[in-house]
N, C-alpha and C. Protein backbone atom coordinates (compact mmCIF):
# COMPACT_ATOMS: atom_id res chain seq x y z
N UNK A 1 59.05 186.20 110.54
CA UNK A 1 57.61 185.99 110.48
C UNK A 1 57.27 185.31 109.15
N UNK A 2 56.42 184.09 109.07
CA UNK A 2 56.41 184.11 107.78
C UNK A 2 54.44 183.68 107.93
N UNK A 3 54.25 184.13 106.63
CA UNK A 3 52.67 184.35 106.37
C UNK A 3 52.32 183.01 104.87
N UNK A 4 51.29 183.30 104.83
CA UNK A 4 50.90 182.35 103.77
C UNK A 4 49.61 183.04 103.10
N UNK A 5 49.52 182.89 101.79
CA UNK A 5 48.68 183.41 101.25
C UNK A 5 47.89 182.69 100.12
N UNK A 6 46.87 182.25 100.25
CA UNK A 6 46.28 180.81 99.63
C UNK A 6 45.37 181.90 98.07
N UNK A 7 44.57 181.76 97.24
CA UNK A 7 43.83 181.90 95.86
C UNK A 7 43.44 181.10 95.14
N UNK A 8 42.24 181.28 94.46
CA UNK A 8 41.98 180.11 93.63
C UNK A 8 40.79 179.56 93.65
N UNK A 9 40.41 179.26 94.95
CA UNK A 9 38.88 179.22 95.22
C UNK A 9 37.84 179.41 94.07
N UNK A 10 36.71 179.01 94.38
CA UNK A 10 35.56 179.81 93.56
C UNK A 10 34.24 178.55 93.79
N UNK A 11 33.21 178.88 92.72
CA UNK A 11 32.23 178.06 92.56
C UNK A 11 32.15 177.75 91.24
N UNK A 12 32.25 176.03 91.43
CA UNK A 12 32.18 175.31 90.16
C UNK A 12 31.18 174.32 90.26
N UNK A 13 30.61 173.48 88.88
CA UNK A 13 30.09 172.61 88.90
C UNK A 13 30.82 171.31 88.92
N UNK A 14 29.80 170.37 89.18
CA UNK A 14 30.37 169.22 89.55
C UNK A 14 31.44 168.61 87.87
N UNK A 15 32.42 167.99 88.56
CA UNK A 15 33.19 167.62 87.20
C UNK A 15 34.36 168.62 86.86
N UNK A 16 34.24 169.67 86.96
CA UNK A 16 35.16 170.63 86.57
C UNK A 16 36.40 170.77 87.61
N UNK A 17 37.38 171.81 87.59
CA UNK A 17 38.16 172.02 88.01
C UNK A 17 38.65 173.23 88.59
N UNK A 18 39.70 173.14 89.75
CA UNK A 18 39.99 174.80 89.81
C UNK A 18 41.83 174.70 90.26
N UNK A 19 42.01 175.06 90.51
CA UNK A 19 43.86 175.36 90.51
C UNK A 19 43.74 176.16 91.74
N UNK A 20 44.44 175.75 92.69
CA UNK A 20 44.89 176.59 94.21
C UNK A 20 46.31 177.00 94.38
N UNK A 21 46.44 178.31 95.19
CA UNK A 21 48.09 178.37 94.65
C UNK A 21 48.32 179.06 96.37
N UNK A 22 49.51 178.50 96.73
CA UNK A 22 49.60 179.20 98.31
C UNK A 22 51.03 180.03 98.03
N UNK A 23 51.26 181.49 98.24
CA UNK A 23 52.61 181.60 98.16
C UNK A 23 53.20 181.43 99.88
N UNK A 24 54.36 181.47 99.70
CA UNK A 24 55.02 181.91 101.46
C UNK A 24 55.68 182.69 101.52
N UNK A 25 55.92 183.74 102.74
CA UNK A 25 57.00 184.13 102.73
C UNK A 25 57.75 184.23 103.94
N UNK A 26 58.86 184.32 104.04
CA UNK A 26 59.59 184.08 105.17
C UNK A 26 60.31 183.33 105.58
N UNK A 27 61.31 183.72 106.29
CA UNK A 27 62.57 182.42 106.43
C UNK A 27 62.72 180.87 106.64
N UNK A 28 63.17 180.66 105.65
CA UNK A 28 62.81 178.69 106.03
C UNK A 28 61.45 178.45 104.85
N UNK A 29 60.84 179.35 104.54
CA UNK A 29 60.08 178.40 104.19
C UNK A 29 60.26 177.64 102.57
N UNK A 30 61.08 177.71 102.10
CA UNK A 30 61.68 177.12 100.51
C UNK A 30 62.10 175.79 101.28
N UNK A 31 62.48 175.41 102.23
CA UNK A 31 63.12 174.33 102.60
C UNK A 31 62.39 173.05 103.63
N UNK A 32 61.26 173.62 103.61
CA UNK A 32 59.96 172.57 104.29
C UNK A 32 59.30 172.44 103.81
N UNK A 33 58.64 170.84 104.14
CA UNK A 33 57.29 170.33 103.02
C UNK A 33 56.12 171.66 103.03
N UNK A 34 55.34 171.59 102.43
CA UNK A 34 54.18 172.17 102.57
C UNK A 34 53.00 171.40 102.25
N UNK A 35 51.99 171.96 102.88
CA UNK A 35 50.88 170.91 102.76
C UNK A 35 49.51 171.60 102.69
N UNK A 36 48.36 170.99 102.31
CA UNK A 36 46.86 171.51 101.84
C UNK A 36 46.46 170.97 102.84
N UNK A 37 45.37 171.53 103.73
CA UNK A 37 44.32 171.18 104.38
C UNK A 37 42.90 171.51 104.12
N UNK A 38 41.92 170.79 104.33
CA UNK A 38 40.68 171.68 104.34
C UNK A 38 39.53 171.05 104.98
N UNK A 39 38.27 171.81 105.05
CA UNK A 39 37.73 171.93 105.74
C UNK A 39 36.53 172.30 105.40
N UNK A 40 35.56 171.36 105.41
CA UNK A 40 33.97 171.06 105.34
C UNK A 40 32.69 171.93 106.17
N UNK A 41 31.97 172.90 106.03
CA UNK A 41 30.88 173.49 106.83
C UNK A 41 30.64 172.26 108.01
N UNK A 42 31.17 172.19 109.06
CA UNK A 42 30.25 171.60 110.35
C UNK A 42 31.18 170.30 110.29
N UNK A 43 31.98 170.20 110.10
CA UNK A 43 33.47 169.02 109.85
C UNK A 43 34.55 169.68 110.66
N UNK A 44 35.49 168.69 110.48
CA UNK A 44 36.81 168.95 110.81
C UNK A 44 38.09 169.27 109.75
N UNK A 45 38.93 169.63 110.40
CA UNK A 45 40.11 170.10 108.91
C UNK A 45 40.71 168.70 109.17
N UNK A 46 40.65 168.36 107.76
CA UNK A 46 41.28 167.30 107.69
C UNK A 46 42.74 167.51 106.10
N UNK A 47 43.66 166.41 106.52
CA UNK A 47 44.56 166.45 105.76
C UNK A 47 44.32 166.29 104.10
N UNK A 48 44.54 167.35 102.73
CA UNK A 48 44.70 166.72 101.68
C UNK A 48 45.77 166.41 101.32
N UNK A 49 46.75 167.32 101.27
CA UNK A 49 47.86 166.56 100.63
C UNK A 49 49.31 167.23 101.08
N UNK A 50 50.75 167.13 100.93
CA UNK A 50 51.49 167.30 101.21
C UNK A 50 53.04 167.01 99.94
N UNK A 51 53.92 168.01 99.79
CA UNK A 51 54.35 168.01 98.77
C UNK A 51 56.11 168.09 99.83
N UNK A 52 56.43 167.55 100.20
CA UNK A 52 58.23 167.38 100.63
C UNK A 52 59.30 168.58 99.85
N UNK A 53 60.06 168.73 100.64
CA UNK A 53 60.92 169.57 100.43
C UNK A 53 61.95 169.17 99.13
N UNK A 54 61.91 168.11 98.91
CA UNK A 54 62.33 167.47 97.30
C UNK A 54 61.47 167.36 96.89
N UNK A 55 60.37 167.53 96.69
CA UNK A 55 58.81 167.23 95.76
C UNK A 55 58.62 166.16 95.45
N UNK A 56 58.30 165.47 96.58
CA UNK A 56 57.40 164.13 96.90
C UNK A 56 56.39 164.72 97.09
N UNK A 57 55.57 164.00 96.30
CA UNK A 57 53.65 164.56 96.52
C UNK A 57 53.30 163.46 97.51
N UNK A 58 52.32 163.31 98.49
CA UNK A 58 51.59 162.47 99.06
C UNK A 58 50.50 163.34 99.17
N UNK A 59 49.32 162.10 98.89
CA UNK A 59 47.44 162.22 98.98
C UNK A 59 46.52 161.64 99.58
N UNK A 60 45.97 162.16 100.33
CA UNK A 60 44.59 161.31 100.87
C UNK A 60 44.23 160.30 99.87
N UNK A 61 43.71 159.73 100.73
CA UNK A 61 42.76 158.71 99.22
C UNK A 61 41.43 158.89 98.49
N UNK A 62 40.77 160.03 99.54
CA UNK A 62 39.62 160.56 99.30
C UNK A 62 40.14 162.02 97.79
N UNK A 63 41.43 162.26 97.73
CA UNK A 63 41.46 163.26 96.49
C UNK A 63 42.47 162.44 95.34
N UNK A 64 43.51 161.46 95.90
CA UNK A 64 44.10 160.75 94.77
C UNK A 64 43.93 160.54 94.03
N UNK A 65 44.23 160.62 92.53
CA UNK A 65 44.15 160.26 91.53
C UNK A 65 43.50 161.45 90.62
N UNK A 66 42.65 162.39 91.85
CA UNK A 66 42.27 163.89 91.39
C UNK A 66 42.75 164.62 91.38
N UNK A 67 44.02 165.01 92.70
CA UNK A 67 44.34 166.31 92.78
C UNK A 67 45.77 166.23 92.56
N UNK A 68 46.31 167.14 92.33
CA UNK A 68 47.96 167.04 92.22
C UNK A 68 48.36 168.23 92.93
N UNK A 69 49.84 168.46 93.75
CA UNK A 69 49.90 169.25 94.15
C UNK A 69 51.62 169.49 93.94
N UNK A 70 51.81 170.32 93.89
CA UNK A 70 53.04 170.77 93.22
C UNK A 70 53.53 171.95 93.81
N UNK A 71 54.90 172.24 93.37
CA UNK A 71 55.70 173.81 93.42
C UNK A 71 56.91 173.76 92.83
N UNK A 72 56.58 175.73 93.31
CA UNK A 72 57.70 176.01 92.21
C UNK A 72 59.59 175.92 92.63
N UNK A 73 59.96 175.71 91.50
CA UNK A 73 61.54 175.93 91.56
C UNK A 73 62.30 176.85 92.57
N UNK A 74 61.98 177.90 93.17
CA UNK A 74 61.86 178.16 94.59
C UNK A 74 61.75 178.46 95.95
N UNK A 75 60.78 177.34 95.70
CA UNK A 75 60.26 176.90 97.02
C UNK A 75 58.92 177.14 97.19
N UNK A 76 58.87 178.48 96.97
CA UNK A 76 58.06 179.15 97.75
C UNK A 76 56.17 179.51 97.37
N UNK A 77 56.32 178.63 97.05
CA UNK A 77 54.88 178.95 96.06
C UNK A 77 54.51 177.42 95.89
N UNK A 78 53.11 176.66 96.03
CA UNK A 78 52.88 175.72 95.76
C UNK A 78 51.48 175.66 95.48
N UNK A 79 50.99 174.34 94.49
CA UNK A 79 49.32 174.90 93.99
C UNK A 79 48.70 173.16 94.15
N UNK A 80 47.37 173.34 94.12
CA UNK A 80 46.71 171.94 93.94
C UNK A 80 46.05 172.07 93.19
N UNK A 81 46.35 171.40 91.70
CA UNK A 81 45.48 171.23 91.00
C UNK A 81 44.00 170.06 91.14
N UNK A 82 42.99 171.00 91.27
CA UNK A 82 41.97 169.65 91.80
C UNK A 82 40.94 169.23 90.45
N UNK A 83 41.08 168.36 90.23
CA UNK A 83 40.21 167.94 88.94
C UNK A 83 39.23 166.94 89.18
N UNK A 84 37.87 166.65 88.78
CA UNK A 84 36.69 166.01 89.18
C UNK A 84 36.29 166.55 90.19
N UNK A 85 35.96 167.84 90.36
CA UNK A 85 35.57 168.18 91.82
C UNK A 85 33.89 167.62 91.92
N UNK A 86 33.78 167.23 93.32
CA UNK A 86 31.95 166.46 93.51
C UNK A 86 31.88 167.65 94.72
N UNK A 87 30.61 167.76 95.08
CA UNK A 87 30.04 168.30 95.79
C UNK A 87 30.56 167.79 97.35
N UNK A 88 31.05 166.68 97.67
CA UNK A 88 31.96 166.07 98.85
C UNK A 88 33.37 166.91 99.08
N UNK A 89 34.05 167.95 97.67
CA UNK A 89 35.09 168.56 98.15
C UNK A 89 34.66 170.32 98.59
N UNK A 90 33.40 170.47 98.66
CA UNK A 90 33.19 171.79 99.01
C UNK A 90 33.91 171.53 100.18
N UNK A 91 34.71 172.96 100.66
CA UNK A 91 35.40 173.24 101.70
C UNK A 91 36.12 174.13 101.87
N UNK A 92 36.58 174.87 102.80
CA UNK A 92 37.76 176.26 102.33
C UNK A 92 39.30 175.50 102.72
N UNK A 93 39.79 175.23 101.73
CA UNK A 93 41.58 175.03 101.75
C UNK A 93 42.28 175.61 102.45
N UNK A 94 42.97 174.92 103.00
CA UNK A 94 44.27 176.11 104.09
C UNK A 94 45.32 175.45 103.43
N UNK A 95 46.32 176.39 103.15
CA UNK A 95 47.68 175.87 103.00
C UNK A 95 48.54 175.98 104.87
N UNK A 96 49.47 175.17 104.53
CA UNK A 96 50.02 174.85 105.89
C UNK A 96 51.78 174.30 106.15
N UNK A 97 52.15 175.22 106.80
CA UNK A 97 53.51 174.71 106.76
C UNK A 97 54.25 174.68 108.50
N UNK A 98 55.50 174.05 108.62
CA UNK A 98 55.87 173.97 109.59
C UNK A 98 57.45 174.78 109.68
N UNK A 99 58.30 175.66 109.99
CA UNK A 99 58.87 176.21 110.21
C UNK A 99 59.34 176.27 111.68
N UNK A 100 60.55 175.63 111.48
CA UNK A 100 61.39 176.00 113.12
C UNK A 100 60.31 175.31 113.95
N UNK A 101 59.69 174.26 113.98
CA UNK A 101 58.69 173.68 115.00
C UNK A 101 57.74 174.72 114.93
N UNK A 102 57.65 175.44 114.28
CA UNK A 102 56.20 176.23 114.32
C UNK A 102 55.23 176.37 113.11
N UNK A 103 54.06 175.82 113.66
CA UNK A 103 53.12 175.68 112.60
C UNK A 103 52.61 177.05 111.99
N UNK A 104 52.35 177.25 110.82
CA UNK A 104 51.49 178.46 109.99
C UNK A 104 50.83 177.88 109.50
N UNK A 105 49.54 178.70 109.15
CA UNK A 105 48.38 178.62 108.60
C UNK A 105 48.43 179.84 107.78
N UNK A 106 47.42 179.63 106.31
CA UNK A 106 46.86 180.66 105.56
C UNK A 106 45.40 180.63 105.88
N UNK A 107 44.63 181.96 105.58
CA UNK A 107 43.52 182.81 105.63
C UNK A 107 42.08 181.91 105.49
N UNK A 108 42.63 180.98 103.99
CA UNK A 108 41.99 179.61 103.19
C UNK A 108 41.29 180.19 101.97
N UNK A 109 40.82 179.67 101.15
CA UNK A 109 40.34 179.76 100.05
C UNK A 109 39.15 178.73 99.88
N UNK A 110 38.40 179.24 99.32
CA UNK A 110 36.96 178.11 99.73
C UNK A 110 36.78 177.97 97.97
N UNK A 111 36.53 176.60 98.46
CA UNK A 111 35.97 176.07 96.95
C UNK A 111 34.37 175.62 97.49
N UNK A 112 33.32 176.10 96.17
CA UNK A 112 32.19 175.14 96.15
C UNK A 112 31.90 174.97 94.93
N UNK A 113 31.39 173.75 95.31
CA UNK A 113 31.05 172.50 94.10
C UNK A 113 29.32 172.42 94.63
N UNK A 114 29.00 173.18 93.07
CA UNK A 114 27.19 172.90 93.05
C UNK A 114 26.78 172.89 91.91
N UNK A 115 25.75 172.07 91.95
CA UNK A 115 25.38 172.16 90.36
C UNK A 115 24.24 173.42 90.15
């Protein structure tokens, strides 16, 4: 079984920053990409970013150059640092991974951005 457990969230103003951290646990998961999703009040979940099982980062273009997303040595733990947050990234984060052809989801963690 493996679970996911996302933190980090909160309410910030515009410009500032917050740090997201997903741990995993369960078999396989040190050895598959992992990836951020999230998701807008009255939107769809859409893709942010994705970090490869050698730690290749790939980014939307809508957070590039803002967010970074990373992990640890291993495996099993990975975070997005999001910096310049605007009121366009309010949303609750899901971390997301794929295991044995089977998708997991975490709980999510909601960020808002207000002034």
């Amino acid at each position: 079984q493996v679970t996911l457990v996302e933190s980090g969230g909160g309410l910030v103003q515009p410009g500032e920053s917050l740090r997201l951290s997903c741990t995993a646990s369960g078999s396989g998961v040190s050895t598959t990409a992992m990836a951020w999703y999230r998701q807008a009040p009255g939107k769809s979940r859409e893709w942010v970013a994705t970090i490869t099982r050698t730690g290749i980062p790939l980014y939307a273009d809508s957070v590039k150059d803002r967010f970074t997303i990373s992990r640890d040595s291993d495996g099993n733990t990975q975070y997005l640092q999001t910096n310049n947050l605007q009121s366009e990234d309010t949303a609750t984060y899901f971390c997301q991974i794929v295991v044995g052809g089977v998708e997991y989801w975490g709980q999510g963690t909601l960020v808002t951005v207000s002034a």
